[in-house]
C-alpha atoms as a PDB file:
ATOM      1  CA  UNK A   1      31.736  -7.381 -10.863  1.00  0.00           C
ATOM      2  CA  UNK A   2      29.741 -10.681 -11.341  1.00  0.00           C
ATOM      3  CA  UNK A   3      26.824  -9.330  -9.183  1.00  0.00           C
ATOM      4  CA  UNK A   4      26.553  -6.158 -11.853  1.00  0.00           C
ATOM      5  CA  UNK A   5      26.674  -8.176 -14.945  1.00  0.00           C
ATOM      6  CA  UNK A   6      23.905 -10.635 -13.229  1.00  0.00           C
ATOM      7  CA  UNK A   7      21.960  -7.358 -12.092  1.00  0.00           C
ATOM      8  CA  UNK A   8      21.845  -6.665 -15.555  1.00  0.00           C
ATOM      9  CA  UNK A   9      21.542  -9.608 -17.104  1.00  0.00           C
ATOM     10  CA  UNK A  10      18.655 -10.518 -15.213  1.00  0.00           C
ATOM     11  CA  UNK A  11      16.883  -7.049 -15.253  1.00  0.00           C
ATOM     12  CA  UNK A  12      17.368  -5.811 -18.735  1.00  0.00           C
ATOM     13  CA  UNK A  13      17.693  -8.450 -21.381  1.00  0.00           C
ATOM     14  CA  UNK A  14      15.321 -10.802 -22.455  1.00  0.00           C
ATOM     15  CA  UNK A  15      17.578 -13.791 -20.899  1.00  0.00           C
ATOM     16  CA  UNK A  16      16.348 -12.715 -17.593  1.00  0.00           C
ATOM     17  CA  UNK A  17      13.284 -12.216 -18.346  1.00  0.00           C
ATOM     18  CA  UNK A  18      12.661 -15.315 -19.289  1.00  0.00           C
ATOM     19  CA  UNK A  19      14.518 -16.951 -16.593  1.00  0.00           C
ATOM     20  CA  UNK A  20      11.861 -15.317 -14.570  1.00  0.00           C
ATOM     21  CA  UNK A  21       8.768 -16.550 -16.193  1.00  0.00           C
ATOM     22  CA  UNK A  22      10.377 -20.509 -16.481  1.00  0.00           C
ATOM     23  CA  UNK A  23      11.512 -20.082 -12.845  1.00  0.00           C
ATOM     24  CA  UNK A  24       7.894 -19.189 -11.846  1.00  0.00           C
ATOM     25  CA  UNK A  25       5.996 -21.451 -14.034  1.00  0.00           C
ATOM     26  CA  UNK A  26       7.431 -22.989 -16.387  1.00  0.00           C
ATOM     27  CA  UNK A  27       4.452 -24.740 -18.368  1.00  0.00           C
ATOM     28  CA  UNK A  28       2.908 -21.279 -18.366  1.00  0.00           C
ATOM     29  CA  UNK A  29       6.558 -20.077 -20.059  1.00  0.00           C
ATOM     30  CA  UNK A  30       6.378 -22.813 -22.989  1.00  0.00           C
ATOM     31  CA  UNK A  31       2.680 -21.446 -23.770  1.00  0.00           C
ATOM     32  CA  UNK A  32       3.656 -18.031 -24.203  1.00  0.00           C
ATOM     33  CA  UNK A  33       6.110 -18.736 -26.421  1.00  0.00           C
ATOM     34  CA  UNK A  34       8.875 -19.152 -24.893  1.00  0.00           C
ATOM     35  CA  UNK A  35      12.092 -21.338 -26.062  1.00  0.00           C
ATOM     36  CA  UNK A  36      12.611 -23.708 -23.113  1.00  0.00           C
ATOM     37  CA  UNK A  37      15.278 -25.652 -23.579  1.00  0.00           C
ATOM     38  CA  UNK A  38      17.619 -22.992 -24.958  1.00  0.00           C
ATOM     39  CA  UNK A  39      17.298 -20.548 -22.397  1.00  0.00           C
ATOM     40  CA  UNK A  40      16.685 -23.086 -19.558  1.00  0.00           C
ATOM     41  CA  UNK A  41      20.240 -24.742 -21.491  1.00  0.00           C
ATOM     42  CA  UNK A  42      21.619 -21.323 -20.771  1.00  0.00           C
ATOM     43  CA  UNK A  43      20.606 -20.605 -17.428  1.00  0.00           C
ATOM     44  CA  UNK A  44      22.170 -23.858 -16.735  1.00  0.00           C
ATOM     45  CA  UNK A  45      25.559 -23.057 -18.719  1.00  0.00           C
ATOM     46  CA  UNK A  46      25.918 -19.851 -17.059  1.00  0.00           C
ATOM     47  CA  UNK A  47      25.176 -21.429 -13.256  1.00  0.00           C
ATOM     48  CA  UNK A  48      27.655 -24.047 -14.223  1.00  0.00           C
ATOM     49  CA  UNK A  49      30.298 -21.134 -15.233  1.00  0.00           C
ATOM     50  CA  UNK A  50      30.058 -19.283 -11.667  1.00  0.00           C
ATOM     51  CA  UNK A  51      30.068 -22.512 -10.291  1.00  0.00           C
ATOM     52  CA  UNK A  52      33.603 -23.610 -11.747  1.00  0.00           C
ATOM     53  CA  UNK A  53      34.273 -19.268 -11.052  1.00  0.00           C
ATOM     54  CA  UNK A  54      33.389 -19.902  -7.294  1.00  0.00           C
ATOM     55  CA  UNK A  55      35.670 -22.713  -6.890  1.00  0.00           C
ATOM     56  CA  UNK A  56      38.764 -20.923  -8.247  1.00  0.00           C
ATOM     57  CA  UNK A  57      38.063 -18.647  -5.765  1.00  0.00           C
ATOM     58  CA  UNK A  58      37.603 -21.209  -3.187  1.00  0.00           C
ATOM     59  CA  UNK A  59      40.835 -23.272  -4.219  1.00  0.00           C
ATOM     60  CA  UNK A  60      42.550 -19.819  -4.568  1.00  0.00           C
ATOM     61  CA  UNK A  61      41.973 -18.854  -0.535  1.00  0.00           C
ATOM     62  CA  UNK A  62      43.251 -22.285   0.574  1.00  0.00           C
ATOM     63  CA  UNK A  63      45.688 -22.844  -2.107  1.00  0.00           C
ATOM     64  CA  UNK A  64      45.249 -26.610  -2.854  1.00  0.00           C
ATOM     65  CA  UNK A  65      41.901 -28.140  -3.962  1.00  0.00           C
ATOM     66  CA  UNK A  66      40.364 -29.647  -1.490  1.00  0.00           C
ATOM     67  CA  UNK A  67      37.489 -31.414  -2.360  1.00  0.00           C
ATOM     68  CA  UNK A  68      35.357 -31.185   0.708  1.00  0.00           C
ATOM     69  CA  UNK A  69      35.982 -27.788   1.418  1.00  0.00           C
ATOM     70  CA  UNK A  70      32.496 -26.308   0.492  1.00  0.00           C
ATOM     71  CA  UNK A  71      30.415 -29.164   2.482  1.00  0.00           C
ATOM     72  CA  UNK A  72      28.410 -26.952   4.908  1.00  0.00           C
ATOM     73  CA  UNK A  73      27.915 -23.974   3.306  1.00  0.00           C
ATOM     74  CA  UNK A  74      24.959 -24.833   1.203  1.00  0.00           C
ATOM     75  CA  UNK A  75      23.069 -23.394   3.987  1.00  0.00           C
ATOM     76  CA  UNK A  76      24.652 -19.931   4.048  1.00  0.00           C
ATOM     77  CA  UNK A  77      23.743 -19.859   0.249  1.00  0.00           C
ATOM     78  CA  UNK A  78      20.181 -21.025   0.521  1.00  0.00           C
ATOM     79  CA  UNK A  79      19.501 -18.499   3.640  1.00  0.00           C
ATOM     80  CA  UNK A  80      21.377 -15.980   1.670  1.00  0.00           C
ATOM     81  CA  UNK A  81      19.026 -16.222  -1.476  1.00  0.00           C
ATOM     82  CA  UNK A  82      15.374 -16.691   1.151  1.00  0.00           C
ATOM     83  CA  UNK A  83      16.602 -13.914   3.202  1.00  0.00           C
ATOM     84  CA  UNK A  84      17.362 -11.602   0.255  1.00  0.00           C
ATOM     85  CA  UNK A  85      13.816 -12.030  -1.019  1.00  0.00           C
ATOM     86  CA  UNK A  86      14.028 -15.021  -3.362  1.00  0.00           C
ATOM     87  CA  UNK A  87      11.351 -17.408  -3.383  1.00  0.00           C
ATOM     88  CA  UNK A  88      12.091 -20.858  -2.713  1.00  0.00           C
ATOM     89  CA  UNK A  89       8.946 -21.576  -5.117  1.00  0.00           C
ATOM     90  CA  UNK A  90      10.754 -19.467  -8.150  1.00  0.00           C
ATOM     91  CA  UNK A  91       9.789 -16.527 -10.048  1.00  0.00           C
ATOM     92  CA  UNK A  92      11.361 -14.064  -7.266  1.00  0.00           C
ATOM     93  CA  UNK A  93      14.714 -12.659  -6.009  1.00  0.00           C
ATOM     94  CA  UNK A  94      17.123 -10.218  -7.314  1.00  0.00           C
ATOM     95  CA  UNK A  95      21.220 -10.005  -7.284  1.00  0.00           C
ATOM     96  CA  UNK A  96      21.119  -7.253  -4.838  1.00  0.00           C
ATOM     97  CA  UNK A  97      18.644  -9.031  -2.597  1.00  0.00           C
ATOM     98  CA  UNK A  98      20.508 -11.972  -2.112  1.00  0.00           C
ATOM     99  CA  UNK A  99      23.901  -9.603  -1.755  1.00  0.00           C
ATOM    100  CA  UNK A 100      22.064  -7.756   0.820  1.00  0.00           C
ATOM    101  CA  UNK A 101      21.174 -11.453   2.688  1.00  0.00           C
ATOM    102  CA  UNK A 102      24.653 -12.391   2.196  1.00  0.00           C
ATOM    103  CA  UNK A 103      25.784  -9.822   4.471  1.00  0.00           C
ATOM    104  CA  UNK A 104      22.809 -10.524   6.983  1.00  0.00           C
ATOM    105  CA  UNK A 105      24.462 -14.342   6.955  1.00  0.00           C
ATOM    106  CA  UNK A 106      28.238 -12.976   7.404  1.00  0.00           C
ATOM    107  CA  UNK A 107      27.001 -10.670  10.296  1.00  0.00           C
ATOM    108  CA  UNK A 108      25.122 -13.506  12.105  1.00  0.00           C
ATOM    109  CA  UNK A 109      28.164 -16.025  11.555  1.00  0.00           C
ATOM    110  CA  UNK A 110      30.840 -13.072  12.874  1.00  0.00           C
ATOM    111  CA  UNK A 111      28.348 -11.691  15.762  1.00  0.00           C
ATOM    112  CA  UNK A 112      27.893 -15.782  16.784  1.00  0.00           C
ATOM    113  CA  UNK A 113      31.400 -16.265  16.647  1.00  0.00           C
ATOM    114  CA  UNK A 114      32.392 -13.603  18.631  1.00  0.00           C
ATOM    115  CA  UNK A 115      30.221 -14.544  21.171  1.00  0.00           C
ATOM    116  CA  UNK A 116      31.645 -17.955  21.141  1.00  0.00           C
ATOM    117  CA  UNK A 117      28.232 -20.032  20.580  1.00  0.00           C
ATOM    118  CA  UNK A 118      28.802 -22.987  19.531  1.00  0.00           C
ATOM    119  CA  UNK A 119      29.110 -24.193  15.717  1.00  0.00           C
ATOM    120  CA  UNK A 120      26.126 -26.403  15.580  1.00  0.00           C
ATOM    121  CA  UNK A 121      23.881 -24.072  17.215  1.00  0.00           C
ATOM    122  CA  UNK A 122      24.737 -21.376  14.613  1.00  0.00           C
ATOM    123  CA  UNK A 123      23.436 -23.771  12.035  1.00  0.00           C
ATOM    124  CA  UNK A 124      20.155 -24.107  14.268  1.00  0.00           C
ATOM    125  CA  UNK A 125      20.071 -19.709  14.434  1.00  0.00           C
ATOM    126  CA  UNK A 126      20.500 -19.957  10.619  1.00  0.00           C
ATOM    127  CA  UNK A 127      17.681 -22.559   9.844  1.00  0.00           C
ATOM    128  CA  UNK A 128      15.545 -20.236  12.139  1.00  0.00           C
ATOM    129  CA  UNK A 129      16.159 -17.599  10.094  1.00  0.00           C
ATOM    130  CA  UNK A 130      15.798 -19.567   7.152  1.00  0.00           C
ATOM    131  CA  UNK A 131      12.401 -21.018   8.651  1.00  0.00           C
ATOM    132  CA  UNK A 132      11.238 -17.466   9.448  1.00  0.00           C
ATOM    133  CA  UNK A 133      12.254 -15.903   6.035  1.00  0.00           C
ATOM    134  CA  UNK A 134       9.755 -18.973   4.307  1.00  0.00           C
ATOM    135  CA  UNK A 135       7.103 -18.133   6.571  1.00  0.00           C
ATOM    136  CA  UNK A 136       7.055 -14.830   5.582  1.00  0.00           C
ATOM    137  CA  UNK A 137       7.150 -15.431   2.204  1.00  0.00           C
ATOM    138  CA  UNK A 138       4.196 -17.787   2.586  1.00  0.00           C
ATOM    139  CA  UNK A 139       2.341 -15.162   4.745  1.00  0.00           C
ATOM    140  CA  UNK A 140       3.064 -12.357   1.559  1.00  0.00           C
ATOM    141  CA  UNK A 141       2.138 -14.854  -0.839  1.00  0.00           C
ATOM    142  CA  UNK A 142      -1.343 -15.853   0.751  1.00  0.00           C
ATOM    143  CA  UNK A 143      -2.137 -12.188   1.308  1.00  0.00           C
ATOM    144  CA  UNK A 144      -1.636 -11.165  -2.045  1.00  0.00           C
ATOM    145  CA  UNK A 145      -3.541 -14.376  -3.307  1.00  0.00           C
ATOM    146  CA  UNK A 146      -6.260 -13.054  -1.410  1.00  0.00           C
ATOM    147  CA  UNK A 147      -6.142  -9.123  -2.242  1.00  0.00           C
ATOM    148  CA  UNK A 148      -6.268 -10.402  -6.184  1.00  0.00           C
ATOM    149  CA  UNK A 149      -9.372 -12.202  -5.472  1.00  0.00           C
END
């Protein structure tokens, strides 16, 4: 349910929109008009909501709150997001991108643990896949740069 209301939020109201724009330049948002600090205030508001949503859900699976239960997994969320298209330099990424590299994440994590490798070398297969998901970016980035030219 929260990745449909973000899908729309983000793709057909003016909130997304401008997240957009600010998250890919955000000096170049402020000349065009845009209000800065109250939608970057509300970008902010609403990450800090899912935030606090997330860790119901978190204290909900183990029952207690347990303060260092997350430590670790802001890997997972940051391959997630490169791997689902998002651009680590802003501007880029949908909801069902970053659902689709969510899975690709879960999948590697199962398929490595059911072939019993180790738990620090899944976070090296992950950081490879985060390196390689970068370079590509980069590699899609230059290539346009030079097609508008």
């Amino acid at each position: 349910m929260v990745a449909v209301v973000g899908y729309v939020v983000l793709s057909r109201t003016r909130l997304g929109r401008y997240a957009y724009a600010m998250g890919s330049n955000l000096e170049a948002a402020r000349l065009s008009g845009i209000p800065i600090r109250r939608y970057l205030t509300s970008v902010y508001v609403i990450s800090g909501a899912l935030a606090g949503l997330g860790g119901m859900i978190a204290a909900s699976r183990v029952n207690s709150g347990q303060p260092n239960y997350g430590i670790g997994l802001e890997l997972d969320v940051i391959a997630a997001a490169v791997i689902g298209g998002a651009s680590l330099f802003g501007g880029q990424g949908t909801v069902v991108g970053t659902l689709i590299g969510a899975f690709l994440i879960a999948l590697i994590r199962n398929g490595a643990v059911l072939l019993s490798v180790d738990i620090f070398y899944q976070q090296v297969i992950i950081g490879v896949v985060i390196w390689l998901a970068v370079f590509w970016d980069q590699y899609r980035r230059r290539r346009l740069a030079s097609a508008s030219q």
